[in-house]
Protein backbone atom coordinates (compact mmCIF):
# COMPACT_ATOMS: atom_id res chain seq x y z
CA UNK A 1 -16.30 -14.68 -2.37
CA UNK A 2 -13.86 -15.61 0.51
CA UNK A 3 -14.80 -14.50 3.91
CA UNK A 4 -11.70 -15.76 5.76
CA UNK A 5 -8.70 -13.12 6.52
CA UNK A 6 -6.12 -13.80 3.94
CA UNK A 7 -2.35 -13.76 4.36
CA UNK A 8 -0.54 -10.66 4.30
CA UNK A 9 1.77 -11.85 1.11
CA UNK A 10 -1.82 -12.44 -0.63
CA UNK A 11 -3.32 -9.09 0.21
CA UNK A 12 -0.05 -7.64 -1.16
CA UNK A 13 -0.53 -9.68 -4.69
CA UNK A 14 -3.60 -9.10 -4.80
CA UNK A 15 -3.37 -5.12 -5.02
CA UNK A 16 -0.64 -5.62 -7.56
CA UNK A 17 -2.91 -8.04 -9.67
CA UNK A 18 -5.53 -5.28 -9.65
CA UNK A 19 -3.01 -2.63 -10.54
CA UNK A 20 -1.55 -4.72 -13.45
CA UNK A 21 -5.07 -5.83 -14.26
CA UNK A 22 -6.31 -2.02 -14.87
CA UNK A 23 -3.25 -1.49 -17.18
CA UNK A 24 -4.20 -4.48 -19.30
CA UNK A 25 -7.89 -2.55 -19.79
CA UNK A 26 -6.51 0.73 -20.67
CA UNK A 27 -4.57 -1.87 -23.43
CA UNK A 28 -7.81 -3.27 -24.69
CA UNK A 29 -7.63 -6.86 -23.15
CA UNK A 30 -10.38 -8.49 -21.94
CA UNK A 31 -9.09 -11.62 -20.65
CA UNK A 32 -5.89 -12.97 -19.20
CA UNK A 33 -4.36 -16.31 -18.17
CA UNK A 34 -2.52 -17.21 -14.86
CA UNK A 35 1.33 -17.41 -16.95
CA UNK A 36 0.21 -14.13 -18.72
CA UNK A 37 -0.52 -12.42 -15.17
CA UNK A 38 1.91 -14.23 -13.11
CA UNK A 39 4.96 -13.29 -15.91
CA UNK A 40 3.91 -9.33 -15.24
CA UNK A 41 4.60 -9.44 -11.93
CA UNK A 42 7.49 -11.83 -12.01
CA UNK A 43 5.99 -14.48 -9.86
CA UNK A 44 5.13 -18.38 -10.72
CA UNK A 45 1.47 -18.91 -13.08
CA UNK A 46 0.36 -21.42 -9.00
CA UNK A 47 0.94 -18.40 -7.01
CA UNK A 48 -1.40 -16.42 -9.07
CA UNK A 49 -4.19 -19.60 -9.03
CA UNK A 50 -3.61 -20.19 -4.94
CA UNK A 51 -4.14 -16.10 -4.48
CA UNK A 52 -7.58 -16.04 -6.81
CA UNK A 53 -8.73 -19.45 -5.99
CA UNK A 54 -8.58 -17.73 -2.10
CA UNK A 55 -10.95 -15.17 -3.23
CA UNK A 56 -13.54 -17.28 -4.86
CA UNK A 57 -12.83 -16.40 -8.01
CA UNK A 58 -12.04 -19.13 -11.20
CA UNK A 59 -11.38 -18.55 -15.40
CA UNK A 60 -11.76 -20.12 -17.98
CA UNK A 61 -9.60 -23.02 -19.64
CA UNK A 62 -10.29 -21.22 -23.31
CA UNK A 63 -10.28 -17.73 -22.42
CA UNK A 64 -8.30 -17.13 -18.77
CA UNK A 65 -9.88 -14.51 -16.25
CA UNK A 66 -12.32 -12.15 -17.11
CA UNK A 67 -10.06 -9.22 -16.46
CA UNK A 68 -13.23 -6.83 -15.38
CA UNK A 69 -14.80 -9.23 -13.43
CA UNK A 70 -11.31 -10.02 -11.57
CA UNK A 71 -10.82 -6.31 -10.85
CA UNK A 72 -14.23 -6.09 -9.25
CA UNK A 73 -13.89 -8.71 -6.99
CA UNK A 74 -10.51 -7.67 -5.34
CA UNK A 75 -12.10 -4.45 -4.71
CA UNK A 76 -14.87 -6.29 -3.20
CA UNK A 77 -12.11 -8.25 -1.01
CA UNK A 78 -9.58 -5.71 0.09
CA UNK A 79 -11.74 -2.40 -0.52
CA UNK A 80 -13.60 -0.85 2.58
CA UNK A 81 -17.46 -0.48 1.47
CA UNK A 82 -16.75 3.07 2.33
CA UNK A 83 -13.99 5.64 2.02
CA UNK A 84 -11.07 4.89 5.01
CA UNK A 85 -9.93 8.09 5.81
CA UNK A 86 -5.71 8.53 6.05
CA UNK A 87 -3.71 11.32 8.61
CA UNK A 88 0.11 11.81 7.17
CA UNK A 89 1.77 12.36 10.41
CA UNK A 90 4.59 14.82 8.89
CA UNK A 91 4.10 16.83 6.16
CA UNK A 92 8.15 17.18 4.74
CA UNK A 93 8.83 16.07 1.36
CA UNK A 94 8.29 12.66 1.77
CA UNK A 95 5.05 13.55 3.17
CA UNK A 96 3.69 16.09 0.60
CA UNK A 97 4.61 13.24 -2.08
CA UNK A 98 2.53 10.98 -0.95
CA UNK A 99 -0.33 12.85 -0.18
CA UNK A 100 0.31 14.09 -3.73
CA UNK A 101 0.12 10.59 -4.74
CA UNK A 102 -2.81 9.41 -3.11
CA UNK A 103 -4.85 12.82 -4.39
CA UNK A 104 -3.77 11.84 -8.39
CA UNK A 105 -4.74 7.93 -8.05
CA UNK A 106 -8.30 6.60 -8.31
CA UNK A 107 -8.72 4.92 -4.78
CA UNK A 108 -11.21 4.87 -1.57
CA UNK A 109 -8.18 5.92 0.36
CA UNK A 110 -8.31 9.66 1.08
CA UNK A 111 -6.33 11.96 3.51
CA UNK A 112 -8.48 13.56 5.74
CA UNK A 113 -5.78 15.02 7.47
CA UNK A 114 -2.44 15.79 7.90
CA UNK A 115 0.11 16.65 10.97
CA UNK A 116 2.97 18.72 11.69
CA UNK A 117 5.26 20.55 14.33
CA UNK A 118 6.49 23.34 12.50
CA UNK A 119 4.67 26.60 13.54
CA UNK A 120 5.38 27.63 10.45
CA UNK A 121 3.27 25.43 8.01
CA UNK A 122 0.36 24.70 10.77
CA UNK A 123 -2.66 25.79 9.44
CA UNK A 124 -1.67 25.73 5.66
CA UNK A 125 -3.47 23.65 3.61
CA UNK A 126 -1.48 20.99 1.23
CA UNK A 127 -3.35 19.69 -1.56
CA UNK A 128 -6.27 21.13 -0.08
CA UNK A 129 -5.80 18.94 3.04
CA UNK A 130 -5.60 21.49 6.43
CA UNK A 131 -2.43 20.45 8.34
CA UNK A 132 -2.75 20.84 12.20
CA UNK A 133 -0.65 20.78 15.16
CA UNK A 134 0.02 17.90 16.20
CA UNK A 135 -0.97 18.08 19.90
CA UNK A 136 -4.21 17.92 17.53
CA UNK A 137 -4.14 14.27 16.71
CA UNK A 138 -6.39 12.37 18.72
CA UNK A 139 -9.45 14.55 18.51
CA UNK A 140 -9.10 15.46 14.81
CA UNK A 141 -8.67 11.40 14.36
CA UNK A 142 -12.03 10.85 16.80
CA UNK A 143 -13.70 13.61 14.93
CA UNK A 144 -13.23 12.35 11.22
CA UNK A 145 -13.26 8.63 11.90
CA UNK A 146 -9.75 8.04 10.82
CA UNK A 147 -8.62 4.80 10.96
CA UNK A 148 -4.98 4.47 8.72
CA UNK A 149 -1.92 6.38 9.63
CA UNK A 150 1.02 7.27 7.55
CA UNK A 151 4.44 8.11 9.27
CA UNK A 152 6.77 10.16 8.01
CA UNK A 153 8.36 12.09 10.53
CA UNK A 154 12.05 12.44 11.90
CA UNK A 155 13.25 9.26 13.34
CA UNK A 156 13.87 10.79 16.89
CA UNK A 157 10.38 11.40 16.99
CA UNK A 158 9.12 7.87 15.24
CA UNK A 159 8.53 5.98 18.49
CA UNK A 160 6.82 8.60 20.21
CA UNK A 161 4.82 9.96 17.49
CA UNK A 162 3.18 5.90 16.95
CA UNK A 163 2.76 5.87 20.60
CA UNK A 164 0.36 8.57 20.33
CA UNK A 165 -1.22 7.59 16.84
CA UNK A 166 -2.28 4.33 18.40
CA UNK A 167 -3.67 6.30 21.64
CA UNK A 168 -5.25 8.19 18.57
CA UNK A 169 -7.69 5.40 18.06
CA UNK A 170 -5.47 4.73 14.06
CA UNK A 171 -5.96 1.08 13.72
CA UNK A 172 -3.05 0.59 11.03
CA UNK A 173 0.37 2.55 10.42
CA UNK A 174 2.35 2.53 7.54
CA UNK A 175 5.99 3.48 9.04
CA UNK A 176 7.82 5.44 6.77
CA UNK A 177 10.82 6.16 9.09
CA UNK A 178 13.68 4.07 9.47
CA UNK A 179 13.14 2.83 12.91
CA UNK A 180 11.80 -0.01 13.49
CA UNK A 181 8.82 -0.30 15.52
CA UNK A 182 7.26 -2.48 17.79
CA UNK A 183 3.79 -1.53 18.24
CA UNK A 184 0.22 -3.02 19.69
CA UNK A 185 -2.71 -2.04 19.38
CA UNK A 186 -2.64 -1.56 15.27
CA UNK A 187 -1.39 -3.30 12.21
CA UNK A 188 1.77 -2.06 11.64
CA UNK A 189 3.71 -2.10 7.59
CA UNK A 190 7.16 -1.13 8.37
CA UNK A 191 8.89 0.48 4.40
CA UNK A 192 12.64 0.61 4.78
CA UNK A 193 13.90 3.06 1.51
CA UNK A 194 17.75 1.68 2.86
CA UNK A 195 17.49 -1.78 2.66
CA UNK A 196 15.32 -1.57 -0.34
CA UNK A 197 17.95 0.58 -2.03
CA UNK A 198 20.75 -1.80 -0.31
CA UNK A 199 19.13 -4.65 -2.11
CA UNK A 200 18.25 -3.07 -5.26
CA UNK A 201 22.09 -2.01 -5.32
CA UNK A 202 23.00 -6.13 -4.63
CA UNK A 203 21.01 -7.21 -7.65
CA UNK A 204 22.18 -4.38 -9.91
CA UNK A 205 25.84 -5.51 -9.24
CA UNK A 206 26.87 -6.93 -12.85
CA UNK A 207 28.01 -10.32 -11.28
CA UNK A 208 25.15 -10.70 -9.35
CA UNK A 209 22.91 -9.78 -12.17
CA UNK A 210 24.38 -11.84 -14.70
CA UNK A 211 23.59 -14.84 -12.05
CA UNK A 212 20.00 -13.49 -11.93
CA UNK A 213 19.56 -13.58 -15.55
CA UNK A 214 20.94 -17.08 -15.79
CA UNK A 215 18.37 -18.22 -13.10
CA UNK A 216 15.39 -16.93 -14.58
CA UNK A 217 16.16 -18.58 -18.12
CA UNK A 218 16.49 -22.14 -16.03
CA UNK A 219 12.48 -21.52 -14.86
């Protein structure tokens, strides 16, 4: 098993190659090769070996990966040995969906807290997570050892707000807002809805799609 910190771009495929991976269990399969997994996820049958050869792991030239034993392994790679515990820093729509999320999926991810200025829903529980004021942040972070952030509040407040989840002692942000931040002191994942809607919207013009198409029957 690899003990070296692996590229972002590889942490990323690897979470989706676990998430495919599962699916292909719940549809019976025990094994799968490289162009099998790299054609679910759209990507090239090397890019798939590089990522797994990182981790230690190797198949078979009859049978491909043992789809169980691949599984187990990423866990064992980007997994904590122990539950990380999550704050969602606003607690609007955007914010109740993904602690929704996180509550319905099987994962060591768990919110431990959540964080609001609205009078009105402090001290209301969402999904049986307590939300608190958040002049409360740092010691409800020391207190419950929570090390991941989500951000989800207005974007007036987005620089601020980081400032003081980072002063916080959260060691990585997920920045829901669409300001872009420059932050130290944590790993920061920026998610832009806009330009991912802007570039869905490129690709889904009938033009541009029809050149898509044509380029992935030349691979």
């Amino acid at each position: 098993m690899s003990t070296q910190l692996l590229p972002e771009k590889t942490v990323e495929r690897l979470s989706q190659y676990r998430r495919v991976l599962s699916r292909e269990i719940e549809q019976g399969h025990e094994h799968i090769f490289s162009h099998e997994l790299a054609k679910l996820l759209h990507i090239t049958p090397v890019q798939v070996r590089r990522d797994i050869m990182l981790i230690g792991h190797s198949g078979s030239l009859r049978k491909g990966y043992n789809i169980l034993d691949l599984i187990d392994m990423i866990g064992e790679i980007i997994d904590c040995s122990n539950q990380q515990k999550v704050a969602i820093i606003g607690i609007g729509k955007l914010g109740q969906a993904l602690l929704n999320y996180l509550a319905d999926n099987k994962t060591n991810l768990v919110v431990s807290a959540v964080f609001d200025n609205n009078q009105e829903i402090i001290g209301t529980s969402f999904s049986g997570v307590l939300c608190h004021g958040i002049e409360h942040l740092k010691k409800i972070v020391e207190r419950e050892h929570i090390t991941i952030g989500i951000l989800t509040v207005p974007p007036q407040h987005a620089v601020e707000i980081s400032k003081q989840m980072v002063e916080a002692g959260i060691l990585g942000i997920i920045n829901y807002t669409p300001v872009s931040l420059q932050l130290r002191g944590a790993y920061l994942e920026q998610y832009d809805v806009i330009t991912s809607l802007e570039k869905v919207a490129y690709f889904a013009k009938p033009k541009n799609y029809s050149m898509l198409l044509e380029m992935e029957c030349e691979k």
